[in-house]
Every structure is written in C-alpha cells, then in structure tokens.
Protein backbone atom coordinates (compact mmCIF):
# COMPACT_ATOMS: atom_id res chain seq x y z
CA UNK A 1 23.26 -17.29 2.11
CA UNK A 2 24.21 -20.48 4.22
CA UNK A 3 27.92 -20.36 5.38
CA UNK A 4 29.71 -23.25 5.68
CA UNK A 5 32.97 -24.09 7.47
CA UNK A 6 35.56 -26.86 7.25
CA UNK A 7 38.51 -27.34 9.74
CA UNK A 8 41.71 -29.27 9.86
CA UNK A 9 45.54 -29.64 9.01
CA UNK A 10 45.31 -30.25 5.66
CA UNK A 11 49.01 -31.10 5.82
CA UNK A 12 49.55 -33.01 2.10
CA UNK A 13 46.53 -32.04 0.55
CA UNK A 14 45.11 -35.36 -0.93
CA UNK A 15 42.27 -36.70 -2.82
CA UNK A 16 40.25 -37.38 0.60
CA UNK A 17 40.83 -33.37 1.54
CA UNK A 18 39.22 -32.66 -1.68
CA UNK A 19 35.87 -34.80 -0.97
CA UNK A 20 35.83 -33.47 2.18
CA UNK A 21 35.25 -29.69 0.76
CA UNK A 22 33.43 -30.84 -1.92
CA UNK A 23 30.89 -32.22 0.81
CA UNK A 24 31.13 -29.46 2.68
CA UNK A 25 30.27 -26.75 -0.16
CA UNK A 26 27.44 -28.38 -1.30
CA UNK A 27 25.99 -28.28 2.30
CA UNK A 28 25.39 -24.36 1.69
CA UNK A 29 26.52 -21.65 -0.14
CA UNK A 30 29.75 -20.62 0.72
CA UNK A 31 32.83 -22.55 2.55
CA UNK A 32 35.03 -21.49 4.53
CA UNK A 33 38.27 -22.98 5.25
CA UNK A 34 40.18 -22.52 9.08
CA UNK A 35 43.63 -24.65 8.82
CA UNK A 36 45.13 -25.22 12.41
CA UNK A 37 48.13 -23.62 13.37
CA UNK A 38 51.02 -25.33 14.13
CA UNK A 39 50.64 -24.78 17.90
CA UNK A 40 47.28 -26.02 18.18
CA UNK A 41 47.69 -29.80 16.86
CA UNK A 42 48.12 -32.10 19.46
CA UNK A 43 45.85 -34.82 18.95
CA UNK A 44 48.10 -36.37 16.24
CA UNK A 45 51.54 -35.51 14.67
CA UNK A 46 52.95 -32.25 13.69
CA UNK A 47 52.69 -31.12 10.24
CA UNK A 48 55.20 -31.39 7.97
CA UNK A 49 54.09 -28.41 5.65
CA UNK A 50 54.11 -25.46 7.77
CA UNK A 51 51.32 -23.90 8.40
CA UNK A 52 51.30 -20.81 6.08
CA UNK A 53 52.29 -22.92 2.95
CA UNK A 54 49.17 -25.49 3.98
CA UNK A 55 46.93 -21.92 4.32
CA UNK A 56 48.02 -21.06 0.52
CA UNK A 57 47.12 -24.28 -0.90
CA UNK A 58 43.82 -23.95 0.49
CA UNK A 59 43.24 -20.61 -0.57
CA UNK A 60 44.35 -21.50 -4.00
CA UNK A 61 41.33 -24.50 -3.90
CA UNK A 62 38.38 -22.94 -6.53
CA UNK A 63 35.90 -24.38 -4.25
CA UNK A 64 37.05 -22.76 -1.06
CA UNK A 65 35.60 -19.17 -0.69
CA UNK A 66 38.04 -18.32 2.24
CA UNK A 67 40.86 -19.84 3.84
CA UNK A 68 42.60 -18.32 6.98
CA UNK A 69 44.59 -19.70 9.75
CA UNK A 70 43.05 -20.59 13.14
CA UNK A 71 43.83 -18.60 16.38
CA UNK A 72 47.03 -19.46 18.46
CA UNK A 73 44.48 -19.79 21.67
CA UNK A 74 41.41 -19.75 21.44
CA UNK A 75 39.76 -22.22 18.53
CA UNK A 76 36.57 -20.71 18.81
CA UNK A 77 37.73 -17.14 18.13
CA UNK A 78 37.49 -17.08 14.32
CA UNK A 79 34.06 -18.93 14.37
CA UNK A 80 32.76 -16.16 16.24
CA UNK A 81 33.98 -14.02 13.35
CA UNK A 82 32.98 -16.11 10.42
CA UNK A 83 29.50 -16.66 11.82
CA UNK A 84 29.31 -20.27 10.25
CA UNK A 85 25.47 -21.43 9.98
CA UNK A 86 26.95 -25.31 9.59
CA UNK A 87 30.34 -26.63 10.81
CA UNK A 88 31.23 -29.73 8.55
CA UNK A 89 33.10 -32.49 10.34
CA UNK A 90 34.94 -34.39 8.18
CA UNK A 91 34.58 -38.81 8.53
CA UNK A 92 37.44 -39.51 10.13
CA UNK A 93 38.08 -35.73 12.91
CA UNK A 94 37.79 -36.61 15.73
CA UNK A 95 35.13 -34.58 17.55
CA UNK A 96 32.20 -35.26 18.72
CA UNK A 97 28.97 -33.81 17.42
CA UNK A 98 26.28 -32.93 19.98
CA UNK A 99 29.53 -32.14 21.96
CA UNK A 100 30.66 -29.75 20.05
CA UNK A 101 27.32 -28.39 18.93
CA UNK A 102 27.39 -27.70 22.65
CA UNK A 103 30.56 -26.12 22.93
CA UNK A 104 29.60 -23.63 20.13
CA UNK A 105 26.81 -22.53 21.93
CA UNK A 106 28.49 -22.04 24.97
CA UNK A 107 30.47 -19.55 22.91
CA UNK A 108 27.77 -17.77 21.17
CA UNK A 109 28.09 -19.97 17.97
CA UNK A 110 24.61 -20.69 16.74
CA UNK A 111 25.85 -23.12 14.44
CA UNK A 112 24.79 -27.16 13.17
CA UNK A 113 27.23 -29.39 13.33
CA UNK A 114 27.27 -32.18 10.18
CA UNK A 115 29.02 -34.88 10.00
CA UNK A 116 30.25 -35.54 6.19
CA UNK A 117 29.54 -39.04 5.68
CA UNK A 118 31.76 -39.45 2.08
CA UNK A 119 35.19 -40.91 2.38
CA UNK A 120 37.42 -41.40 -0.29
CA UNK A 121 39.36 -44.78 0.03
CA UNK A 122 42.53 -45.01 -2.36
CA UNK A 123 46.03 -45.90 -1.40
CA UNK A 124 47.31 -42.51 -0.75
CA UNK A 125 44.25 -41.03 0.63
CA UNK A 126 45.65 -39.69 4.02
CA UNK A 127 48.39 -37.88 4.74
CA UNK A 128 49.83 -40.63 7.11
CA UNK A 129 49.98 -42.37 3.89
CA UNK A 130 51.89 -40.29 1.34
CA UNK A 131 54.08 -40.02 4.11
CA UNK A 132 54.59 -44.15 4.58
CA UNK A 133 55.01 -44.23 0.60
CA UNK A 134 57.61 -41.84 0.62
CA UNK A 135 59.64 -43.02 3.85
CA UNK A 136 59.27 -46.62 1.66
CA UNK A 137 60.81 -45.68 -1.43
CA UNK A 138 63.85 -43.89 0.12
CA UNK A 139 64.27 -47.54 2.14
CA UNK A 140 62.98 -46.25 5.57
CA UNK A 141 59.94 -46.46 7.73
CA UNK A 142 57.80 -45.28 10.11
C-alpha cells in the first residue's frame, strides 16, 4: 500500500486544488491530506477561510483518504506519524525537492518527494484569483 501525501492552504478550494489531488492519488494508493494551520503560513497571505472550515472541505473531498490539520510547530511532526512513502508537491509550492527530500531524512522521513507536473489554467484557478474577481465586482481591488 503506497501512501501518498499532499500539503497546503487550500484556502478557496478551486479547480487547480482538485488536479492537484487527483495527481497526487494516482501516484499511490492512498492520499493523505495535511492543511496548514493558520499560524504556520508565512510565505504568502493569510487565509481567509479559517483553518478548520478549509480542514472540512478537504475531508469531505471523495478522493482524499484523510485530511487533518498540520502541527502548530513543528511541520514535520505529522509526517512522522502518517509515514508517507511519496510527498506530492504541487506546480506552483514553493519548496524545493532534493531540499526537502533532505530535510525529511534528517527527520526520519524515508519519503520521495514528486513534483506534480499538471496545472490547471482557467480564470479562477487560484485562490489569489477568486479573490481579485470578487474584490472586482463589489468595485474594489487589491
């Protein structure tokens, strides 16, 4: 049984999440889900959803086999408890493979680390973007 594991914000769950787990699942056999709490985002904007609302919409995806929230300080914490066998990166995260693949180990995770190469390009295919179209039509902006 290969387990799989996606991470990230998932703040306005979008087309783009969806390819991104669908990519993900069919690199093994089950896929786990860790959505980042709150605290622990600070390479970009804070959510909007907060974070157990953005944990129940994963959960409620049929191709996620488990969704939970990440640890408050430690990141690698519930990796060591899932016991991935591949960590999908998603197109656009931002880390860095061999880098992390490194960090894992360094941790005890014996895991690969795959980048998904799929990206879904449509207008409101981000979450940056849902949130532009909607600032737009209330005549605001960003």
């Amino acid at each position: 049984m290969v387990r799989v594991l996606a991470t990230g914000t998932f703040d306005l769950l979008h087309p783009g999440h969806l390819l991104y787990f669908s990519e993900a699942k069919a690199l093994g056999d089950e896929l786990y889900v860790i959505v980042a709490r709150d605290s622990m985002i600070n390479h970009k904007p804070k959510p909007i959803i907060p974070e157990g609302q953005r944990l129940a919409m994963v959960q409620s995806l049929r191709i996620v086999d488990k969704a939970l929230l990440g640890d408050e300080q430690d990141m690698f914490k519930p990796l060591r408890e899932i016991k991935p066998d591949i960590v999908a990166l998603g197109k656009n995260q931002f880390f860095q493979e061999t880098e992390l693949e490194a960090q894992l180990r360094a941790h005890g995770i014996n895991a690969k680390v795959v980048r998904v190469q799929s990206f879904k390009q449509c207008e409101l295919c981000s979450s940056a973007a849902i949130i532009r179209r909607i600032l737009e039509r209330n005549g605001l902006s960003i």
